[in-house]
PDB file of N, CA and C in Angstrom:
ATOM      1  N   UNK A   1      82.350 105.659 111.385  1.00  0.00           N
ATOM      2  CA  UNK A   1      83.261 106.252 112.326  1.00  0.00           C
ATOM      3  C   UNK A   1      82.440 106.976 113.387  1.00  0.00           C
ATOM      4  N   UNK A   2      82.670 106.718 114.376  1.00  0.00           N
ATOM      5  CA  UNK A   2      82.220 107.463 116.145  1.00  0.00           C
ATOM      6  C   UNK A   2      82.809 108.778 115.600  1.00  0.00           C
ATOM      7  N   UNK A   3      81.822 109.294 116.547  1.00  0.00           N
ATOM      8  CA  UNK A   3      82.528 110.890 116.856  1.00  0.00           C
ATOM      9  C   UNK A   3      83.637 110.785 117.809  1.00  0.00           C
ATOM     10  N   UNK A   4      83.431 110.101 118.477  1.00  0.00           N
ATOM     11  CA  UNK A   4      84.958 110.011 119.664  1.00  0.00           C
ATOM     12  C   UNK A   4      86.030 109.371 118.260  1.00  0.00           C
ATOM     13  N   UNK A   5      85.951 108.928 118.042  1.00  0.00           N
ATOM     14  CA  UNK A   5      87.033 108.507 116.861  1.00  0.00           C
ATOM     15  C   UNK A   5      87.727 109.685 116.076  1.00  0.00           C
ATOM     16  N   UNK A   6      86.382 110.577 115.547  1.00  0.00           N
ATOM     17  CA  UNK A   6      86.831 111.503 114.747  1.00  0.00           C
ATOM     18  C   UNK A   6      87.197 112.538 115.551  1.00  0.00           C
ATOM     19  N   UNK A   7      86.518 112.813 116.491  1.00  0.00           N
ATOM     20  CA  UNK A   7      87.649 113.763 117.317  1.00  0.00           C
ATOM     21  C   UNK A   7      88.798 113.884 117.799  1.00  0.00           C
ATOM     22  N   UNK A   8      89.460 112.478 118.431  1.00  0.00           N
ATOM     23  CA  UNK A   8      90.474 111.558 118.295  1.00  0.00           C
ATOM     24  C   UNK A   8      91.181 111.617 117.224  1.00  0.00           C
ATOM     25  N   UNK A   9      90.974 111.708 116.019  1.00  0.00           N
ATOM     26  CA  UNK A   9      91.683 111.558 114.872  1.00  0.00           C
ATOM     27  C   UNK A   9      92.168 112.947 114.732  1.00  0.00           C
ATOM     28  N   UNK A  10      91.180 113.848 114.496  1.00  0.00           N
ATOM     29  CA  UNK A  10      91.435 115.231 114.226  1.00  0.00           C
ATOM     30  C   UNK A  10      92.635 115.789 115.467  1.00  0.00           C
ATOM     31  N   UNK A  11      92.436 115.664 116.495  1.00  0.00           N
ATOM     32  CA  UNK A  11      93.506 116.377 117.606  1.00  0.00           C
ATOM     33  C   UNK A  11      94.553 115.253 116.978  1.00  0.00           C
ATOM     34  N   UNK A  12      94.774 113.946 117.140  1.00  0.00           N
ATOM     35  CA  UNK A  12      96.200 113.592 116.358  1.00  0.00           C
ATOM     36  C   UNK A  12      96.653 113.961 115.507  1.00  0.00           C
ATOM     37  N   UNK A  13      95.531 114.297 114.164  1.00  0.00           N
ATOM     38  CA  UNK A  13      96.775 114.357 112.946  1.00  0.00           C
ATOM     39  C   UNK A  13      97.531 115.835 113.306  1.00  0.00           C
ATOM     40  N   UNK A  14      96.294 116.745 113.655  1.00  0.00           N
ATOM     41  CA  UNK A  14      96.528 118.226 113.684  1.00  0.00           C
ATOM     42  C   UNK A  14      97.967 117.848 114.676  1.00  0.00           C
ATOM     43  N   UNK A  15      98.172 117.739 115.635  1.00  0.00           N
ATOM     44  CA  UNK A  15      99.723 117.340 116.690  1.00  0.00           C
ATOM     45  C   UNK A  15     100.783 116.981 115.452  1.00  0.00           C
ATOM     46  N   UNK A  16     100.988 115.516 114.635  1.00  0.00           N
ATOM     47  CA  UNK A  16     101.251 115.109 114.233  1.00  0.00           C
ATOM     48  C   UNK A  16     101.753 116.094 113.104  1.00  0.00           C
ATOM     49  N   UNK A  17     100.964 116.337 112.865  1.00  0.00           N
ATOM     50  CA  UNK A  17     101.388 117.468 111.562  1.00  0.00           C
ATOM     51  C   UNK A  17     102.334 118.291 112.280  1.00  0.00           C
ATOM     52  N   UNK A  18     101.891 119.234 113.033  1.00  0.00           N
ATOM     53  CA  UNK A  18     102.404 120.276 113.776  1.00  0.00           C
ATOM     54  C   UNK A  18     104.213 119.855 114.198  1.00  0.00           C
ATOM     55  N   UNK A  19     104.051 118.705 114.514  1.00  0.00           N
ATOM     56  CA  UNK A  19     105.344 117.521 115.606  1.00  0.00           C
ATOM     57  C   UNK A  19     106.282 117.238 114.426  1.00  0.00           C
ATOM     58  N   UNK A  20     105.936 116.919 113.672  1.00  0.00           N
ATOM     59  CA  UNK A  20     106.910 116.063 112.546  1.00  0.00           C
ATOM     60  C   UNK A  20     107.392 117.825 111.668  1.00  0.00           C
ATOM     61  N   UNK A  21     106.544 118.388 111.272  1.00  0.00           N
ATOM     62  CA  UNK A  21     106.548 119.442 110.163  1.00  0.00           C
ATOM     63  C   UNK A  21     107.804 120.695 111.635  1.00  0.00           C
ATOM     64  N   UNK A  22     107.968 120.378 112.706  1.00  0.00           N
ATOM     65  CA  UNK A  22     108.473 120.949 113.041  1.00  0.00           C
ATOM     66  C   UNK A  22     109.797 120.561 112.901  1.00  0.00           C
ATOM     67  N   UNK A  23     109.932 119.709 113.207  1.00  0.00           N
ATOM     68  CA  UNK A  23     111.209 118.406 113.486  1.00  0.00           C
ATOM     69  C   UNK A  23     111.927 118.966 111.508  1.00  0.00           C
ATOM     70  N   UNK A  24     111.169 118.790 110.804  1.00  0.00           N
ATOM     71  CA  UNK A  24     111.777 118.904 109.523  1.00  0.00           C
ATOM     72  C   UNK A  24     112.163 120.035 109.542  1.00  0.00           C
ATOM     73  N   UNK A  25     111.289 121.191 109.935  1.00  0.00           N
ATOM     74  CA  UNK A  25     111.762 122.688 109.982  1.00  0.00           C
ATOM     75  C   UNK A  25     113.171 123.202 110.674  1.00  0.00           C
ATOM     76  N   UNK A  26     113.782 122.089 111.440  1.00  0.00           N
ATOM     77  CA  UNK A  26     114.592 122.950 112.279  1.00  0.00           C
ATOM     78  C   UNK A  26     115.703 121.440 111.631  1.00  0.00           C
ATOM     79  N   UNK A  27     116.144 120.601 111.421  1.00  0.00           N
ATOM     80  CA  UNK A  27     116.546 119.866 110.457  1.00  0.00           C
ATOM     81  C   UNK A  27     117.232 120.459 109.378  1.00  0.00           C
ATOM     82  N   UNK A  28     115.945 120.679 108.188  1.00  0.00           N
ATOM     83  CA  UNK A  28     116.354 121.230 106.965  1.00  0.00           C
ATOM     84  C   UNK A  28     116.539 122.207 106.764  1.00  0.00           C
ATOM     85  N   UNK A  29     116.066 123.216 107.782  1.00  0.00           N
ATOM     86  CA  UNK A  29     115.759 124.860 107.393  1.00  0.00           C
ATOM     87  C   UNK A  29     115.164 125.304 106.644  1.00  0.00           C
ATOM     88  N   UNK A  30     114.254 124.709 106.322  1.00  0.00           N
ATOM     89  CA  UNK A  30     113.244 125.372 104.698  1.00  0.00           C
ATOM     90  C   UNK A  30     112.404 125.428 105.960  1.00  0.00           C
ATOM     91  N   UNK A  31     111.176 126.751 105.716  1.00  0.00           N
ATOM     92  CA  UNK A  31     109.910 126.856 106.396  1.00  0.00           C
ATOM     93  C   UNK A  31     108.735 126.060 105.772  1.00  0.00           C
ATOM     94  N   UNK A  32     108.526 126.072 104.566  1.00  0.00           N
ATOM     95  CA  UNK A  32     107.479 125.253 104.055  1.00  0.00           C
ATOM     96  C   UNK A  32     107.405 124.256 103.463  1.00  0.00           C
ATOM     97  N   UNK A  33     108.818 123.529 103.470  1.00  0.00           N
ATOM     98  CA  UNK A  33     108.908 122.021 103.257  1.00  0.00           C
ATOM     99  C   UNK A  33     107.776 121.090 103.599  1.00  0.00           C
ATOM    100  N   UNK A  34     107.766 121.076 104.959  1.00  0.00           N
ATOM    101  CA  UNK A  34     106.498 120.344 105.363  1.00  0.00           C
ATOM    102  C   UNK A  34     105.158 120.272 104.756  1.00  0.00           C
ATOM    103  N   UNK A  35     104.770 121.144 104.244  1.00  0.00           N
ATOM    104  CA  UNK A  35     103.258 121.850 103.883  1.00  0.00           C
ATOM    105  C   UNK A  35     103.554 121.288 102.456  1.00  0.00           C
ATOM    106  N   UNK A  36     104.808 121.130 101.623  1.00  0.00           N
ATOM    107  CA  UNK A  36     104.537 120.483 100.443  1.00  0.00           C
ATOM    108  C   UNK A  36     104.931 119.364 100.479  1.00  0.00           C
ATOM    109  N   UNK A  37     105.839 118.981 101.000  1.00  0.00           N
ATOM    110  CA  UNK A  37     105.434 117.177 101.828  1.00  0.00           C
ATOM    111  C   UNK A  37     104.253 116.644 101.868  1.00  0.00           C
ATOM    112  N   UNK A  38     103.355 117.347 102.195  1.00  0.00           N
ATOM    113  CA  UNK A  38     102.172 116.757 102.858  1.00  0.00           C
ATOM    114  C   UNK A  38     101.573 116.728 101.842  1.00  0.00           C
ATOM    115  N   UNK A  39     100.892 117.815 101.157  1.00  0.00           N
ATOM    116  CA  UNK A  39     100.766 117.774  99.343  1.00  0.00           C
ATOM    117  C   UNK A  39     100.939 116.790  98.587  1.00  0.00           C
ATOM    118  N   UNK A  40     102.413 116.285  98.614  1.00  0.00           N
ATOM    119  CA  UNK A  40     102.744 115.150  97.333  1.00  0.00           C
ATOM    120  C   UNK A  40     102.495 114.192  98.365  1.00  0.00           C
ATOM    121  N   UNK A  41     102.405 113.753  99.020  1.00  0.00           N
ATOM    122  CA  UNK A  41     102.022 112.653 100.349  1.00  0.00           C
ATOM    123  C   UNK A  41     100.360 112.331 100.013  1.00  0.00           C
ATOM    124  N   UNK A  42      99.163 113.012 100.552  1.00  0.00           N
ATOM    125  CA  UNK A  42      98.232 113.162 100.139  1.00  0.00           C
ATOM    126  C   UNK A  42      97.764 112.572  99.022  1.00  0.00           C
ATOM    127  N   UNK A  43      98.333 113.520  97.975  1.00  0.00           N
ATOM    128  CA  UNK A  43      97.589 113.469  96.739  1.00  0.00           C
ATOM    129  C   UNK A  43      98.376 112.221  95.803  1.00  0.00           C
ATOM    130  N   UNK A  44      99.580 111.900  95.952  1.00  0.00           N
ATOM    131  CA  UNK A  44     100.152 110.563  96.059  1.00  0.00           C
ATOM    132  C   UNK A  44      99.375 109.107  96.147  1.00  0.00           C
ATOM    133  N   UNK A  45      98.978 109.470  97.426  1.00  0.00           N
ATOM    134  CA  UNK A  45      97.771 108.391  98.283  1.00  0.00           C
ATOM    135  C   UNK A  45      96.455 108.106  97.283  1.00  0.00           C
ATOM    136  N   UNK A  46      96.202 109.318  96.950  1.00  0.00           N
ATOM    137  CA  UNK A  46      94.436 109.316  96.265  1.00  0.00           C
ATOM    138  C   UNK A  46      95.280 109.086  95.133  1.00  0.00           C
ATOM    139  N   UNK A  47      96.136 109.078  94.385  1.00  0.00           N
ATOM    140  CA  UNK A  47      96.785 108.550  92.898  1.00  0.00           C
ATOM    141  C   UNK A  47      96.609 107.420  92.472  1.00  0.00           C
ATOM    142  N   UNK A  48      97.282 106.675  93.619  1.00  0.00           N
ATOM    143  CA  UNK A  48      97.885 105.172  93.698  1.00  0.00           C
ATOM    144  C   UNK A  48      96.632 104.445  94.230  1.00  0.00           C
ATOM    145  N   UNK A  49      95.629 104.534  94.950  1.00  0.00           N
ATOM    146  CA  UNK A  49      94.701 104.114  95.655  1.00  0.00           C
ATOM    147  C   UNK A  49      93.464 104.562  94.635  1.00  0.00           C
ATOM    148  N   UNK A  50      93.497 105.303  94.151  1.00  0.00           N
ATOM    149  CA  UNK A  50      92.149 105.876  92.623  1.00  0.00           C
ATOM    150  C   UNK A  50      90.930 105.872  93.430  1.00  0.00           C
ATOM    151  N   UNK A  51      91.263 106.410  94.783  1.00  0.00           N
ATOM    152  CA  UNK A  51      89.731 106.604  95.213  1.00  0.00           C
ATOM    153  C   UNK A  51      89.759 107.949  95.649  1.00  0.00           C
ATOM    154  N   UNK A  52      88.783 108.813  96.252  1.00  0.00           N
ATOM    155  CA  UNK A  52      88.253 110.060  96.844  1.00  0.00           C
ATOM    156  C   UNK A  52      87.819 109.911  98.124  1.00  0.00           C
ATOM    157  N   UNK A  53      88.677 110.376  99.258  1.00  0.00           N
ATOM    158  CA  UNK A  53      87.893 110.477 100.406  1.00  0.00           C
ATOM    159  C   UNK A  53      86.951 110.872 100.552  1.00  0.00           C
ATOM    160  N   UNK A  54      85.946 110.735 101.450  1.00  0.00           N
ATOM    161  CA  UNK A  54      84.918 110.449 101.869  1.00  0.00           C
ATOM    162  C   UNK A  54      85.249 111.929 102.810  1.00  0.00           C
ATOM    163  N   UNK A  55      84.081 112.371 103.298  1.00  0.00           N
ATOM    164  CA  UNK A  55      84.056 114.229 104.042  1.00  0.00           C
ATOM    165  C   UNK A  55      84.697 113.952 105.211  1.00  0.00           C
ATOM    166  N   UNK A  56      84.534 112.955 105.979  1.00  0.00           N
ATOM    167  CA  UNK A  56      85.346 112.596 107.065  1.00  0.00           C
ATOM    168  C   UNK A  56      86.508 112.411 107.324  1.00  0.00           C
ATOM    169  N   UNK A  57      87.217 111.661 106.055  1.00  0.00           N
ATOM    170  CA  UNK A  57      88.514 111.525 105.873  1.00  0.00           C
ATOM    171  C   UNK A  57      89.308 112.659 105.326  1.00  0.00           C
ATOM    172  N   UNK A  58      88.510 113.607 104.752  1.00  0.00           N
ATOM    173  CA  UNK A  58      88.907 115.146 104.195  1.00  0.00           C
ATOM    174  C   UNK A  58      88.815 116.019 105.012  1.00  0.00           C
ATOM    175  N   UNK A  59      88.524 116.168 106.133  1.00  0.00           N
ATOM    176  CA  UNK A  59      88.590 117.113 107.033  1.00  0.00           C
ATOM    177  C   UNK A  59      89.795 116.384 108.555  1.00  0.00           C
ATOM    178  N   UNK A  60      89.873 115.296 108.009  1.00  0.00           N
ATOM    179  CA  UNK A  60      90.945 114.961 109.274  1.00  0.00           C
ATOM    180  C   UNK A  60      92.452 115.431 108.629  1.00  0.00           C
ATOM    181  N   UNK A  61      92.178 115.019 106.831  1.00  0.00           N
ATOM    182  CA  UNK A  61      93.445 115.445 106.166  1.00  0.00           C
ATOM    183  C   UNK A  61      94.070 116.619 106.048  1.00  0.00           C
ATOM    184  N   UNK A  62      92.955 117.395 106.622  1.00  0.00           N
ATOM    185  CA  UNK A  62      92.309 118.837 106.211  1.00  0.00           C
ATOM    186  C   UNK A  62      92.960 119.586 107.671  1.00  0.00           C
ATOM    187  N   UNK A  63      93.131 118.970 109.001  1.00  0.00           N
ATOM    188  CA  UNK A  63      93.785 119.365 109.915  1.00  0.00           C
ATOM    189  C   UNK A  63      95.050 119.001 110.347  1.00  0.00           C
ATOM    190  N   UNK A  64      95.172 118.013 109.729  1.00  0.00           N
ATOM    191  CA  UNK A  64      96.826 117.643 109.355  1.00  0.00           C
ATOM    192  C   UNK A  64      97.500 118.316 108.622  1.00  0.00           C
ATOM    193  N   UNK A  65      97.331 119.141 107.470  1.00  0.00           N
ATOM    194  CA  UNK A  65      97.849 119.921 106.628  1.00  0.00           C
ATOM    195  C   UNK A  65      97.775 121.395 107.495  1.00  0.00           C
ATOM    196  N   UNK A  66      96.483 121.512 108.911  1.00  0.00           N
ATOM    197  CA  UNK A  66      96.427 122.672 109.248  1.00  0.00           C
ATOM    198  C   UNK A  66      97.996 123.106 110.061  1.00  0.00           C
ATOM    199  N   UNK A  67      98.138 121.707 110.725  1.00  0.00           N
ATOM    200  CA  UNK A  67      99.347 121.459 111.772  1.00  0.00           C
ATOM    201  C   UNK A  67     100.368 121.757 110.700  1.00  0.00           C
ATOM    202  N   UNK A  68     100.791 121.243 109.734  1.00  0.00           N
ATOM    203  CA  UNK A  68     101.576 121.343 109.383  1.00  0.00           C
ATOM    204  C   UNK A  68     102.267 122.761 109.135  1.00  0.00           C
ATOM    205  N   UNK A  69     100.624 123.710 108.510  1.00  0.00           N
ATOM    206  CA  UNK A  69     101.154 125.077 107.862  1.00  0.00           C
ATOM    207  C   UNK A  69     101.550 125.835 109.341  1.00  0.00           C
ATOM    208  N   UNK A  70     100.830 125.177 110.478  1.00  0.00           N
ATOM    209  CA  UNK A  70     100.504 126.284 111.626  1.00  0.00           C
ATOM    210  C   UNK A  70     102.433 126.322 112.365  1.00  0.00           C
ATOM    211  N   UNK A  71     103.208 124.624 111.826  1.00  0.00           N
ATOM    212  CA  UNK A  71     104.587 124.985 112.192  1.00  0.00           C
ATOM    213  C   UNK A  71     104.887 125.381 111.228  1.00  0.00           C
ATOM    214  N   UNK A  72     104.754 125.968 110.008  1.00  0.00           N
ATOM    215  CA  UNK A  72     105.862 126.709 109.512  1.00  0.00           C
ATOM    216  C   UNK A  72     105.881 127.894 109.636  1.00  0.00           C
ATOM    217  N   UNK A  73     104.476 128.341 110.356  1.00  0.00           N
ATOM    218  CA  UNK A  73     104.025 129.896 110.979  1.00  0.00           C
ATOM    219  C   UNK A  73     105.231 129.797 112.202  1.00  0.00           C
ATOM    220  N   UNK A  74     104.991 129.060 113.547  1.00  0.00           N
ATOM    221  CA  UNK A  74     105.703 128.987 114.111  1.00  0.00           C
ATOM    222  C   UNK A  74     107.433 129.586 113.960  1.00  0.00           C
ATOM    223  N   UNK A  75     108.175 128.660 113.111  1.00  0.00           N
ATOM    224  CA  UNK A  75     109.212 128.591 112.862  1.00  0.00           C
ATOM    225  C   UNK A  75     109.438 129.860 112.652  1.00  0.00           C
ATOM    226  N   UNK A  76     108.802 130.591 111.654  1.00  0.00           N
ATOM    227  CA  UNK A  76     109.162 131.886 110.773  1.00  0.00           C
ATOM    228  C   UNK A  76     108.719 132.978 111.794  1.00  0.00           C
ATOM    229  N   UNK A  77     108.255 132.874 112.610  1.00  0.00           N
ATOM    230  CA  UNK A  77     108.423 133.358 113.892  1.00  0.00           C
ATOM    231  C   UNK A  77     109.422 133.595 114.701  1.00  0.00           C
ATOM    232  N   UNK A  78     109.694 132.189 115.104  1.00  0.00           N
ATOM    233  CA  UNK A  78     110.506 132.174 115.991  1.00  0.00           C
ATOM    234  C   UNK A  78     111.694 132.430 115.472  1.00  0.00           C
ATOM    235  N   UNK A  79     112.080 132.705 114.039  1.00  0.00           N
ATOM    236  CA  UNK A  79     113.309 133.112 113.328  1.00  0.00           C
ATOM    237  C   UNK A  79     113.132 134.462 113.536  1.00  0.00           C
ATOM    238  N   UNK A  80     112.034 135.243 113.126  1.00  0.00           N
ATOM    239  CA  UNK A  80     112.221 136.496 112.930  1.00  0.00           C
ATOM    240  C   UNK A  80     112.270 137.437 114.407  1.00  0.00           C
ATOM    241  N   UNK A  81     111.987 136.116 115.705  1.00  0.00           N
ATOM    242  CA  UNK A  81     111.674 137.125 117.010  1.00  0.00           C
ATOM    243  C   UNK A  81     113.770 137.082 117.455  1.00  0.00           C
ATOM    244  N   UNK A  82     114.627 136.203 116.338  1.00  0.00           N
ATOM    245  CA  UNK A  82     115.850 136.090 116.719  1.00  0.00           C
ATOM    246  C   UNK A  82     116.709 134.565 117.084  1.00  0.00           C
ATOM    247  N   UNK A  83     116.049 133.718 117.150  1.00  0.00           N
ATOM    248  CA  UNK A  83     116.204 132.818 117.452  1.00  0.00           C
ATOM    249  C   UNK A  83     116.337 131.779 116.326  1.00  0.00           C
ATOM    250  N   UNK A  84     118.398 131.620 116.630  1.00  0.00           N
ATOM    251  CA  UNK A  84     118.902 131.286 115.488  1.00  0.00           C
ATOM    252  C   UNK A  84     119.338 129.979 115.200  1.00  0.00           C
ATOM    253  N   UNK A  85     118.870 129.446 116.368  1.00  0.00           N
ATOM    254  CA  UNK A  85     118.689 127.547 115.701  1.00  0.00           C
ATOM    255  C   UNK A  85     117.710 126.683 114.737  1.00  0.00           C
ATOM    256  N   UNK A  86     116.965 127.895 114.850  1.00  0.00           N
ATOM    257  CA  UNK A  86     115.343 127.705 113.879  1.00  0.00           C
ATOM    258  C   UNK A  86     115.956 128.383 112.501  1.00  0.00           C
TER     259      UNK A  86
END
């Protein structure tokens, strides 16, 4: 893997996480749904597949899970600043 790849990768998942884990947040109304989504998603993957990522592939997974927790920070925010569609 290029570094333009992995940098590339890392700003997507981190969005991705952030984009989707929001979308569920304001949906379902749970704040940390997402963040254990991603959990049984993940570790699901390495179950069924019986392998171990590699450091590269663990740190892209590793900012996807960041996005994810960083919207449920968001959300619980934006609930507590009043804002009651969240």
């Amino acid at each position: 893997m290029s570094l333009l790849q992995f940098v590339v990768s890392v700003v997507l998942f981190a969005v991705l996480g952030f984009g989707i884990g929001f979308i569920i947040n304001m949906i379902l109304r749970t704040t940390w749904m997402p963040v254990i989504l991603v959990c049984g998603v993940v570790v699901g993957a390495l179950i069924y597949k019986g392998i171990v990522p590699g450091v590269w592939d663990s740190i892209i997974l590793g900012f996807g899970m960041a996005g994810s927790i960083a919207s449920g920070w968001t959300i619980q925010t934006l609930r507590k600043k009043g804002y009651r569609m969240f």
